[in-house]
C-alpha atoms as a PDB file:
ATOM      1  CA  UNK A   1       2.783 -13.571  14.560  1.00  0.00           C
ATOM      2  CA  UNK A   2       1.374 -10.747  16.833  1.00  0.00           C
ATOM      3  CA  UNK A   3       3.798  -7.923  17.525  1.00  0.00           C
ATOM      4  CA  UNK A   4       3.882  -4.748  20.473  1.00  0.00           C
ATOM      5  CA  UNK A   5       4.980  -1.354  20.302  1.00  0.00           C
ATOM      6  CA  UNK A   6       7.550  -0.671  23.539  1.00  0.00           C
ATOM      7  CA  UNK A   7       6.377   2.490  23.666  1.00  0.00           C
ATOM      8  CA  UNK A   8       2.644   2.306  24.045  1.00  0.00           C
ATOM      9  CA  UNK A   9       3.573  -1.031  26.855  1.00  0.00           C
ATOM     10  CA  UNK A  10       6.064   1.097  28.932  1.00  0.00           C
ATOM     11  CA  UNK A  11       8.752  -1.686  27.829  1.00  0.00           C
ATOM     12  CA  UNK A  12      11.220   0.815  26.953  1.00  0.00           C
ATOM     13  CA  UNK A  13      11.561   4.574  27.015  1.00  0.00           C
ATOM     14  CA  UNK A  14      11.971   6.877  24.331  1.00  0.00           C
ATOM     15  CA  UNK A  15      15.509   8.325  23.581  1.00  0.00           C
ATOM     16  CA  UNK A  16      15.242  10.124  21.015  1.00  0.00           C
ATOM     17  CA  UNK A  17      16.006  13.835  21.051  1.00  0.00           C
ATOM     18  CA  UNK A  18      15.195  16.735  19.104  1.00  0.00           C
ATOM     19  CA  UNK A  19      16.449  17.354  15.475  1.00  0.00           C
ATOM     20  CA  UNK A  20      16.540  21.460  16.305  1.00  0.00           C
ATOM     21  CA  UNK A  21      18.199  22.169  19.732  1.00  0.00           C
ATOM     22  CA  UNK A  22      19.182  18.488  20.940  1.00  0.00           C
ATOM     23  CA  UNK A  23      16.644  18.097  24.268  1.00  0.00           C
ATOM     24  CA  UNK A  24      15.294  15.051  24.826  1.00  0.00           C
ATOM     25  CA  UNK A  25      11.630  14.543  23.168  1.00  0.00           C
ATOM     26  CA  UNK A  26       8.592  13.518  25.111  1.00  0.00           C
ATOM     27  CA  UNK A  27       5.824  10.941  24.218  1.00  0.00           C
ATOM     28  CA  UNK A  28       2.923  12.685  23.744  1.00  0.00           C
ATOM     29  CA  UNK A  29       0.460   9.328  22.589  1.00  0.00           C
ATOM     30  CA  UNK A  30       0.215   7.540  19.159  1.00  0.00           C
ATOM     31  CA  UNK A  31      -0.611   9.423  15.764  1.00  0.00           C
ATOM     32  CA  UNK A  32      -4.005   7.527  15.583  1.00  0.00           C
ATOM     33  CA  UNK A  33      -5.093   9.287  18.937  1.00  0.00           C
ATOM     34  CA  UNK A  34      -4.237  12.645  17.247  1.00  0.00           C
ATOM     35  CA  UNK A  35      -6.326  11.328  13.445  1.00  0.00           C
ATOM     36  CA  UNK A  36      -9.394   9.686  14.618  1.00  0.00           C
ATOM     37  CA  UNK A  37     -12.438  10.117  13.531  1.00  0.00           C
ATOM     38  CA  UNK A  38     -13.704  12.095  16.711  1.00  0.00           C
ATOM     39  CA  UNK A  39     -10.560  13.567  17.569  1.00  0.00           C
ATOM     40  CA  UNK A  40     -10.422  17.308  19.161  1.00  0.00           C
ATOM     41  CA  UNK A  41      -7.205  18.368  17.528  1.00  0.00           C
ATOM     42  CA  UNK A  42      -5.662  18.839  14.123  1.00  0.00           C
ATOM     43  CA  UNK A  43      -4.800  16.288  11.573  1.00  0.00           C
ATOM     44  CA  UNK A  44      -1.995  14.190  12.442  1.00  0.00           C
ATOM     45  CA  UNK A  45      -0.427  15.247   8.864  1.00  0.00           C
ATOM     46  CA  UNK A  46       0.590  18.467  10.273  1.00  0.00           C
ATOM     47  CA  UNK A  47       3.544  16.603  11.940  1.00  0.00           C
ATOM     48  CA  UNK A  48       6.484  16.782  10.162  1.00  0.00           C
ATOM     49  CA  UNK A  49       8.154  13.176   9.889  1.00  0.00           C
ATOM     50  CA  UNK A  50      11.976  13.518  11.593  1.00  0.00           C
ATOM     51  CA  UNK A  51      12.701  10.268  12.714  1.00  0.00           C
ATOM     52  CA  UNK A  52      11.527   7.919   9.870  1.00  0.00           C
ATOM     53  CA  UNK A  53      12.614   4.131  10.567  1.00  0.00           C
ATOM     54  CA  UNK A  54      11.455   1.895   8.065  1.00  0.00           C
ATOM     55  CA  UNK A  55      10.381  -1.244   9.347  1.00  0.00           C
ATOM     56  CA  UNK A  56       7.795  -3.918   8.429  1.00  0.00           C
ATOM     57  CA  UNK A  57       5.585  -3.395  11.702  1.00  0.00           C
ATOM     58  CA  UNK A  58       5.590  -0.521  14.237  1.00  0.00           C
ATOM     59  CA  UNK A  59       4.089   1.689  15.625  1.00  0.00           C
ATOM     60  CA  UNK A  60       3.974   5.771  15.018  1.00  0.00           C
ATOM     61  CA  UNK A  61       4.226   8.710  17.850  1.00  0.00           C
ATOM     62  CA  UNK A  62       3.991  12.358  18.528  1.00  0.00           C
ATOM     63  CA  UNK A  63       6.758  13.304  20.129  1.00  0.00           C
ATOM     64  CA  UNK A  64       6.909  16.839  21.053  1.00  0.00           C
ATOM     65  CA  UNK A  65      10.198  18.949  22.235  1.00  0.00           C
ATOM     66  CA  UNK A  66       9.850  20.512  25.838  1.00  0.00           C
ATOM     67  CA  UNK A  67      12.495  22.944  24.868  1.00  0.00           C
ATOM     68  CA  UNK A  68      11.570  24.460  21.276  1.00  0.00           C
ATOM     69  CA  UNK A  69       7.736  23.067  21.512  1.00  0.00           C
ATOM     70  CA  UNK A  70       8.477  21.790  17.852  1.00  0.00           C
ATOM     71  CA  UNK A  71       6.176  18.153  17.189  1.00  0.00           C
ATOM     72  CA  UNK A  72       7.433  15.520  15.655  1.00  0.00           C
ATOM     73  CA  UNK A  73       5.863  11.688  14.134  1.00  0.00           C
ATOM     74  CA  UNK A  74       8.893   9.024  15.667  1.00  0.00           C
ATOM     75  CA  UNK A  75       8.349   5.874  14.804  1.00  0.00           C
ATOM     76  CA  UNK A  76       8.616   2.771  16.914  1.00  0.00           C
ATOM     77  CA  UNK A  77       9.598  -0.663  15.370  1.00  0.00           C
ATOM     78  CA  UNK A  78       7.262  -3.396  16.972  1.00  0.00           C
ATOM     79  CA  UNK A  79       8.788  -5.846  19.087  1.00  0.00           C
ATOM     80  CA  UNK A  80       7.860  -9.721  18.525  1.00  0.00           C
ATOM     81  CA  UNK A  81       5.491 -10.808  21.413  1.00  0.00           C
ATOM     82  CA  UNK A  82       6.302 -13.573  23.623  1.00  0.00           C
END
């Protein structure tokens, strides 16, 4: 079974907001963007995990807080795909 991630498809927006002042986060690409092997910034691990959904297949994000500039790993459960 092959699954999606809403996010990274534009199927859904992303509602979460921020665990310090309560503004709404912004998508700033997938984790794996931020960790790969020729990537220009930091390791991915620097993120601190707020919004940790357990699920068997997803898909993780940076979000990162307009407000407070804090940066956060959200992750997306995958949807099923048609």
């Amino acid at each position: 079974m092959s699954y999606i991630c809403p996010l990274c498809n534009g199927l859904a927006p992303l509602t979460a907001t921020c665990p310090d002042c309560g503004y709404l986060l912004e998508n700033a690409g997938t984790k794996e963007d931020y960790a790969g092997p020729y990537s220009p910034y930091g390791s991915a691990d620097q993120y601190t995990s707020a919004y940790s959904v357990h699920a068997p297949s997803g898909c993780e994000h940076v979000v990162q807080c307009p407000h407070c500039h804090e940066a956060y790993i959200y992750h997306v459960n995958a949807w099923k795909a048609p």
